[in-house]
Protein backbone atom coordinates (compact mmCIF):
# COMPACT_ATOMS: atom_id res chain seq x y z
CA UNK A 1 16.42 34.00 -31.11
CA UNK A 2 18.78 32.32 -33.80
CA UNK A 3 17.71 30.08 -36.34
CA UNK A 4 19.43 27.26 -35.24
CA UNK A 5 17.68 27.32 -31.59
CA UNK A 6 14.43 28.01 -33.03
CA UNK A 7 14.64 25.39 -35.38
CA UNK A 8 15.02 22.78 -32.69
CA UNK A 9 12.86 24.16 -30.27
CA UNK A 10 9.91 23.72 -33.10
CA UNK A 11 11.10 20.28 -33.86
CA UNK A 12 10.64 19.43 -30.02
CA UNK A 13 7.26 20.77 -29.91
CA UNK A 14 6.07 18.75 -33.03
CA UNK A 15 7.78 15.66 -31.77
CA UNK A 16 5.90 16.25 -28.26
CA UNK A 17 2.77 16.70 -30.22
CA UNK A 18 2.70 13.78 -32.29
CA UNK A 19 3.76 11.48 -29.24
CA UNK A 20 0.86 12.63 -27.38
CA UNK A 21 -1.19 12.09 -30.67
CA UNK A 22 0.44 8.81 -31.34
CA UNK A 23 -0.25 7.66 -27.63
CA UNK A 24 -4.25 8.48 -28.12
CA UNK A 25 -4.56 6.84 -31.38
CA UNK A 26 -2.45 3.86 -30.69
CA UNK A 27 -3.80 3.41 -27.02
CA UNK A 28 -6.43 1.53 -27.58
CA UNK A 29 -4.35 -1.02 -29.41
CA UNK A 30 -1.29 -1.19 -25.95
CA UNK A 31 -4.66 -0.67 -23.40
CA UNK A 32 -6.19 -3.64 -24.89
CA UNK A 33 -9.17 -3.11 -22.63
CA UNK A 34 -8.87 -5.61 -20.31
CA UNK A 35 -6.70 -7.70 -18.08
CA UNK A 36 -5.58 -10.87 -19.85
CA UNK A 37 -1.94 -10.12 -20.21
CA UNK A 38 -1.59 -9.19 -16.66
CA UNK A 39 -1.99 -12.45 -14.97
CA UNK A 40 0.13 -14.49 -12.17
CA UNK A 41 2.18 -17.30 -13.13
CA UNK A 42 3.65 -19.02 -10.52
CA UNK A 43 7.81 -18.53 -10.23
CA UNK A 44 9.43 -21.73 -7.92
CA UNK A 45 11.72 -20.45 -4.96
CA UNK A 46 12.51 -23.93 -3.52
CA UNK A 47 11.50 -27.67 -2.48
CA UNK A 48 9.57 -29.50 -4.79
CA UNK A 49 6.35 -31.80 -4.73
CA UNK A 50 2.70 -31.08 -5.13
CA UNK A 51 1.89 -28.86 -1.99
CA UNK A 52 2.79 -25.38 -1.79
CA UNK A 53 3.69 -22.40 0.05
CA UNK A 54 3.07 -19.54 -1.54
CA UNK A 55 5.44 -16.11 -0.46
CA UNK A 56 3.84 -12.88 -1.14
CA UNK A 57 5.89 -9.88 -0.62
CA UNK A 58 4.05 -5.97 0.44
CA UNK A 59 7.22 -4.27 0.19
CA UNK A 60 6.81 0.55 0.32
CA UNK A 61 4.03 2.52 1.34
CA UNK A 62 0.15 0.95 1.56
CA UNK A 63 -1.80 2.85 -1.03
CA UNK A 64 -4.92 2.17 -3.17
CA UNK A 65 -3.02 3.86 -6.17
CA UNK A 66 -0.23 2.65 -8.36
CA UNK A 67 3.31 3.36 -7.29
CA UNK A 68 6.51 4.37 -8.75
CA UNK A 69 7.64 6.55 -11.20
CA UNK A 70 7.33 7.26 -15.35
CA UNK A 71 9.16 4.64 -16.23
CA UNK A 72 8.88 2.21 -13.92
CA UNK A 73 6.95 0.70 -10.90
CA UNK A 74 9.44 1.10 -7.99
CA UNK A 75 6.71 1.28 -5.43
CA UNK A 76 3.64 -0.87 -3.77
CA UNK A 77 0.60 -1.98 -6.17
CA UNK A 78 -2.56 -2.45 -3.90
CA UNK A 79 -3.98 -4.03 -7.00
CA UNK A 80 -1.21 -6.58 -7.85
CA UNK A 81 -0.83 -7.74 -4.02
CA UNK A 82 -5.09 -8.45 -3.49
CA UNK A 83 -4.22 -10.23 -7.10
CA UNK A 84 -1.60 -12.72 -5.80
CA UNK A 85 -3.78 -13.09 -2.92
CA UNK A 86 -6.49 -14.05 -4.37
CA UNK A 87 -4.55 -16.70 -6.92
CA UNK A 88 -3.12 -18.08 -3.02
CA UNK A 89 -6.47 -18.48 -1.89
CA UNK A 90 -8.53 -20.01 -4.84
CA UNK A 91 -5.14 -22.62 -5.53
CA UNK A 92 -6.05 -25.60 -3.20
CA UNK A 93 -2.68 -26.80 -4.31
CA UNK A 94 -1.37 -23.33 -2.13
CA UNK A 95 -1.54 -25.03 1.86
CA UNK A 96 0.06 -22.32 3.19
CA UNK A 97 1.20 -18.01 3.29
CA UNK A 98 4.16 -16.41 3.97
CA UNK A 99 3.41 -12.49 3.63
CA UNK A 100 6.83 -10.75 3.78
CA UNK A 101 6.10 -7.12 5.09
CA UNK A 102 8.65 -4.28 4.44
CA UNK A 103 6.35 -0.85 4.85
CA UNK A 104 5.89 2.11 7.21
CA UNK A 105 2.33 1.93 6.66
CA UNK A 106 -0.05 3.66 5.04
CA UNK A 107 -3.71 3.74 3.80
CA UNK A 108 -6.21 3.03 6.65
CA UNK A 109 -8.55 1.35 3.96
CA UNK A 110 -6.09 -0.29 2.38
CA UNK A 111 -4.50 -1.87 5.53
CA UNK A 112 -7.98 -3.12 6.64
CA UNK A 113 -8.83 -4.26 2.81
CA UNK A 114 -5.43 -6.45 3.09
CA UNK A 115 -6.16 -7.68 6.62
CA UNK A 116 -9.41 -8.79 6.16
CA UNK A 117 -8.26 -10.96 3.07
CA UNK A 118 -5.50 -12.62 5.28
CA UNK A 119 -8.20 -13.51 7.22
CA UNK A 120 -10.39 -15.06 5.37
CA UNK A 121 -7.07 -17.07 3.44
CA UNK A 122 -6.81 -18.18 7.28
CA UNK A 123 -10.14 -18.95 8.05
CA UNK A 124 -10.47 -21.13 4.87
CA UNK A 125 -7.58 -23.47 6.68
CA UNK A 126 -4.31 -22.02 5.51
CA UNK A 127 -2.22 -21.16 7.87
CA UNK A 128 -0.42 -17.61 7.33
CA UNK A 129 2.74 -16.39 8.48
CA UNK A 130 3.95 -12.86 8.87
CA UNK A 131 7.56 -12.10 8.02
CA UNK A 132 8.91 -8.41 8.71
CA UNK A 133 11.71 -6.92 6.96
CA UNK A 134 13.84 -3.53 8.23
CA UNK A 135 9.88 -1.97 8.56
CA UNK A 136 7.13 -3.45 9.72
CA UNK A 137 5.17 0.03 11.15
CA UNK A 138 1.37 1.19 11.71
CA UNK A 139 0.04 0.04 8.63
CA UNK A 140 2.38 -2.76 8.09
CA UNK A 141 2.71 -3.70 11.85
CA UNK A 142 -1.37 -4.06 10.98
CA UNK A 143 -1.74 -6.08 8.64
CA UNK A 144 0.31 -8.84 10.23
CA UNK A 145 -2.53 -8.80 13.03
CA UNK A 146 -4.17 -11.44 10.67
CA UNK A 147 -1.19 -13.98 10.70
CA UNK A 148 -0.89 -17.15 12.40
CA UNK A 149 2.72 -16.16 13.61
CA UNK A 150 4.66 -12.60 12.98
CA UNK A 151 8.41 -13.34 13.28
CA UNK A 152 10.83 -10.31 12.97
CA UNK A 153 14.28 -9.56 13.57
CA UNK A 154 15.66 -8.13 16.59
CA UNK A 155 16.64 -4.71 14.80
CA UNK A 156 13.07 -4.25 12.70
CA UNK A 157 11.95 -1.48 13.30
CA UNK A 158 7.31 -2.18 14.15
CA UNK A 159 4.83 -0.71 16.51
CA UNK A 160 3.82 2.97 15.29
CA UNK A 161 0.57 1.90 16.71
CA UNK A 162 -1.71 5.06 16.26
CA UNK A 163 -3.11 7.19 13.52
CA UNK A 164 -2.84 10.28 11.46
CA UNK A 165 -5.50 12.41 9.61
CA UNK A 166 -3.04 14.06 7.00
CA UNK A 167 -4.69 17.78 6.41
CA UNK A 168 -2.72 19.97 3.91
CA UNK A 169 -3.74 23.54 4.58
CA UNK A 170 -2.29 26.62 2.36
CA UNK A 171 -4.48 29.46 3.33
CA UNK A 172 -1.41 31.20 4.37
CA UNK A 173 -0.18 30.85 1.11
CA UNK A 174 -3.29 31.10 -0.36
CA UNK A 175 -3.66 34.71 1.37
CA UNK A 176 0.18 35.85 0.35
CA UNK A 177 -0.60 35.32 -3.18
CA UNK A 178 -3.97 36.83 -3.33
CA UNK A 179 -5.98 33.42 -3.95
CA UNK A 180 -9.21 32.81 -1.99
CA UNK A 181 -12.73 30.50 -2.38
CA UNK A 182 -16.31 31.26 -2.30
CA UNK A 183 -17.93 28.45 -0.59
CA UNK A 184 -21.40 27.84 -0.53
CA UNK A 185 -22.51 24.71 1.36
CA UNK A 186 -25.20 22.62 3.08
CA UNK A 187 -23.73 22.45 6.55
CA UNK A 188 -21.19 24.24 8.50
CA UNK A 189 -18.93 21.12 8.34
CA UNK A 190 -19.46 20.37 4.71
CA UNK A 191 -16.05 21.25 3.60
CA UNK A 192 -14.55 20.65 6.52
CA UNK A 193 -10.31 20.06 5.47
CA UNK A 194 -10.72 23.07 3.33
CA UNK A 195 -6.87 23.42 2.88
CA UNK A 196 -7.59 27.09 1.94
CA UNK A 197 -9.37 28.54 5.38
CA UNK A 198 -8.17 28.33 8.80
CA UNK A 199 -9.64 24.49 10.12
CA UNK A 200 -12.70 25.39 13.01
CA UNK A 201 -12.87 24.61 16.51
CA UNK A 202 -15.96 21.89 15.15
CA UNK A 203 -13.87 20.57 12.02
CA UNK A 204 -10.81 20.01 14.00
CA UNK A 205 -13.63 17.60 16.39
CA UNK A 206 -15.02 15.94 14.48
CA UNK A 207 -11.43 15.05 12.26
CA UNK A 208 -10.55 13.83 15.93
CA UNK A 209 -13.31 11.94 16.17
CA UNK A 210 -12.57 10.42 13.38
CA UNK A 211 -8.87 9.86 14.15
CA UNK A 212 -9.97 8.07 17.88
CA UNK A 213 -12.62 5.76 15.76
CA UNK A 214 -10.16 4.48 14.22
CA UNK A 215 -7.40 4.33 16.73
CA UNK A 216 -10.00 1.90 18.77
CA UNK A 217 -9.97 -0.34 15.87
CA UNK A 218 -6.20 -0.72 15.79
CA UNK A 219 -5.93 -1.10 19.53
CA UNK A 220 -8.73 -3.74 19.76
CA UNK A 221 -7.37 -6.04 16.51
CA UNK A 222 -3.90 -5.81 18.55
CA UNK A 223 -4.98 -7.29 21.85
CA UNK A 224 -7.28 -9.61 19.78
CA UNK A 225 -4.53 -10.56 18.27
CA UNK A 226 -1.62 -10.44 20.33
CA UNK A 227 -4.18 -11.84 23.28
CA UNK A 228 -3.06 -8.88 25.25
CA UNK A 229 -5.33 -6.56 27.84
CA UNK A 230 -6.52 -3.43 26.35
CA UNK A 231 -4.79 -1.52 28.77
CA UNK A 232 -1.49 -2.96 27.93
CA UNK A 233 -1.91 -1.88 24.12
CA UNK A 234 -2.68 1.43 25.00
CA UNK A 235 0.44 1.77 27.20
CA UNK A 236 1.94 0.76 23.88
CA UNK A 237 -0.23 2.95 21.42
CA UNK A 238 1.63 5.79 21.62
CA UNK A 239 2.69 6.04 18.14
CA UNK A 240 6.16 4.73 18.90
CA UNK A 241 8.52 2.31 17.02
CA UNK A 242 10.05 -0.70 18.15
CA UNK A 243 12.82 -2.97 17.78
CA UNK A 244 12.10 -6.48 16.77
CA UNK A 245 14.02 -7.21 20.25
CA UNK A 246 11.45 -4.62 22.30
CA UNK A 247 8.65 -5.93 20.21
CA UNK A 248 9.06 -9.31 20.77
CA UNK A 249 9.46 -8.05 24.99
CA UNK A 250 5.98 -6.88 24.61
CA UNK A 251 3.90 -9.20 23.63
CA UNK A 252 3.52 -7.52 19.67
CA UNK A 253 5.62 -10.44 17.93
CA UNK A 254 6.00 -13.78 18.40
CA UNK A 255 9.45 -14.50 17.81
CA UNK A 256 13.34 -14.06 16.49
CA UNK A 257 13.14 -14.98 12.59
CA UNK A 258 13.82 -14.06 8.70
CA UNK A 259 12.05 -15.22 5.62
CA UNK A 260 13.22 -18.91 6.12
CA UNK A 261 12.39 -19.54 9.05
CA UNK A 262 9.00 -18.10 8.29
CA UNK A 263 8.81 -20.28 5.40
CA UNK A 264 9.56 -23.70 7.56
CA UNK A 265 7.22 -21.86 10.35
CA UNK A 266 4.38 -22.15 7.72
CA UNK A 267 5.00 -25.52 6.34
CA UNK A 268 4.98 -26.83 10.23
CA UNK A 269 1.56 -24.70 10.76
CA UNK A 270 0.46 -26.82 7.21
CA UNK A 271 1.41 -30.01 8.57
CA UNK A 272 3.54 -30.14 5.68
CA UNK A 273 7.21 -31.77 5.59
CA UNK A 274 7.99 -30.85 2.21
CA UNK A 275 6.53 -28.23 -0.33
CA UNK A 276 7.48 -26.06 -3.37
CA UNK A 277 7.61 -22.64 -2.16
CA UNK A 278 6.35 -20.44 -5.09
CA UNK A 279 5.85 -16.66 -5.52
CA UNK A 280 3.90 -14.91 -8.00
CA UNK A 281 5.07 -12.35 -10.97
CA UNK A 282 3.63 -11.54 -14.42
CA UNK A 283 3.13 -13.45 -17.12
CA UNK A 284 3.77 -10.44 -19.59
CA UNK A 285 5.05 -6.76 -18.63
CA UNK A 286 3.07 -4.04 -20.53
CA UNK A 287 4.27 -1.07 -22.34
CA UNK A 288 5.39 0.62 -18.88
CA UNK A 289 5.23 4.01 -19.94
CA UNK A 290 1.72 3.49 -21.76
CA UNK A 291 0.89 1.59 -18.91
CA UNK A 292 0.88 4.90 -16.55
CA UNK A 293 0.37 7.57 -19.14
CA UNK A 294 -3.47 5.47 -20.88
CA UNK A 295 -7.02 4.84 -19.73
CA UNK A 296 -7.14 1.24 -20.21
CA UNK A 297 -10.92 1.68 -21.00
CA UNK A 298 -10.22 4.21 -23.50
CA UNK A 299 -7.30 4.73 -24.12
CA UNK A 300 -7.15 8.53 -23.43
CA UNK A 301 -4.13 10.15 -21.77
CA UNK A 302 -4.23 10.68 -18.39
CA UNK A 303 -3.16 13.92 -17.09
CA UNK A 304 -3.26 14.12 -13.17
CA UNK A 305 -1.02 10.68 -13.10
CA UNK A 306 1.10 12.08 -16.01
CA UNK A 307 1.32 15.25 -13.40
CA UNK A 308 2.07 12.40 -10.52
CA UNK A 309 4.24 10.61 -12.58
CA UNK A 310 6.66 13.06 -13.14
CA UNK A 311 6.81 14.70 -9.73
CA UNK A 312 7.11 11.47 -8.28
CA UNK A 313 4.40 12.18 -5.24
CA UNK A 314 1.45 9.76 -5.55
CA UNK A 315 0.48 11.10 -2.02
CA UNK A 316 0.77 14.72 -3.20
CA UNK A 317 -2.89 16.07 -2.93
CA UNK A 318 -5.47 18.77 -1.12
CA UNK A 319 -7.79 15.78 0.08
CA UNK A 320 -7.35 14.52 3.62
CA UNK A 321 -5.83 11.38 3.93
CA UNK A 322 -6.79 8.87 6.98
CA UNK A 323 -3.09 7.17 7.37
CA UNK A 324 -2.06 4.15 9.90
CA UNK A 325 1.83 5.14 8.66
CA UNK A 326 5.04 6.04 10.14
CA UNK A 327 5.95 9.50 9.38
């Protein structure tokens, strides 16, 4: 190797090394341990007056992790969305929700963790209205379930009603490149979604039990919901997408609308004739990069989403995932 190559490829390596040292020492002082400079203040859309209605937007795939990529947050934040919520909820000045949904779905827990905070926002007396974007499927088609009133555009694409159990398996792989696991467990099913043996007539029954569990759940909140037989959901259940248009034929939506309309939808539900309409952002954006790269508690770099980060695939892991998603 020449000099001149060398010489820079050392300087890289010591640069690499003292950012990585720089980011441990220093994290700490960017983590700051805590929450304070994450906060919601409250960003005015329209109207005016004491009242509100308060649009909250669940825009890219449900997940209980952070989105997006190393330098930025392109993607959904589970945390962020329960956050502005919350602030919607506990405001008595907020009368009323508009939840704009643009998402194929996602996270079974997730779904149900945002669901069953739209309903209790409803049951405390504020109405909440569902808007859907281009995508409003399985997981996101679900979490509307708790509005007042879902209004969608004819060419939306919603439904998906169904789930997957997402079960990477490699043991081909595993077998080509001469990589196997000793397993020594407590049951027969204990590592059941071993993505590195062949899945067993018993594993792949009880992951379908699992699966039909939670398919009943879906199908019962949508005729709760939609007031609709169970029979006619299942005739629907198939896992299919719909048009807004089609959607609206069957009972799933109520009607022919974009975010206005949902926004004057909600004030009506409120009782309201005017209001500000508000949404929520940050009252201070972190150190993005130190953001996704630190422990908040400790500072310390973190590896597997530095590894995530790069490649970009959040979802990218060995662990069966229980998905109400489009796919």
């Amino acid at each position: 190797m020449r000099r001149g190559p060398l010489i820079t490829f050392v300087a890289i390596i010591v640069v690499l090394a003292l950012g990585l040292a720089g980011v441990r020492l220093l994290g700490p002082f960017f983590a700051g341990g805590g929450t304070a400079d994450r906060g919601l203040e409250e960003r005015r859309l329209e109207g005016a007056g004491p009242e509100k209605v308060a649009v909250i937007r669940l825009e890219g795939v449900i997940q209980l992790e952070e989105g997006g990529g190393l330098f930025g947050s392109d993607g959904f934040s589970f945390a962020r969305l329960m956050e502005e919520l919350k602030q919607a909820e506990e405001d008595d000045a907020v009368r009323a929700v508009v939840l704009y949904v643009n998402s194929p779905g996602g996270s079974v827990v997730a779904s149900d963790e945002i669901y069953r905070k739209l309903k209790k926002i409803r049951q405390a007396g504020k109405p909440v209205v569902a808007s859907m974007g281009e995508v409003a499927a399985s997981g996101g088609y679900y979490v509307t379930l708790a509005a007042d009133r879902i209004l969608a555009n004819p060419s939306t694409l919603t439904g998906s009603i169904g789930v997957i159990f997402a079960l990477p398996n490699v043991h081909k792989l595993a077998e080509t490149i001469g990589y196997s696991e000793e397993i020594v467990a407590s049951g027969p099913l204990k590592d059941m979604g071993n993505p590195y043996k062949p899945m067993s007539d018993d594993a792949r029954a009880a992951f379908r039990s699992i699966v039909d569990d939670t398919f009943n759940r879906f199908v019962d909140l949508v005729a709760e919901a939609r007031k609709l037989s169970r029979d006619r959901v299942l005739k629907l259940a198939t896992g299919q997408v719909y048009t807004g248009a089609q959607a609206r034929a069957a009972g799933l939506i109520d009607d022919f609308g974009g975010l206005d309309e949902a926004i004057e939808a909600a004030k009506a539900l409120a009782g309201l004739k005017e209001a500000t309409v508000i949404e929520y952002a940050e009252k201070k954006r972190r150190n993005v990069l130190l953001d996704i790269l630190l422990n908040e508690k400790t500072g310390d770099v973190r590896l597997e989403t530095l590894l995530r980060a790069v490649t970009g695939r959040l979802d990218f892991s060995p662990t069966p995932k229980l998905l109400y998603q489009w796919r």
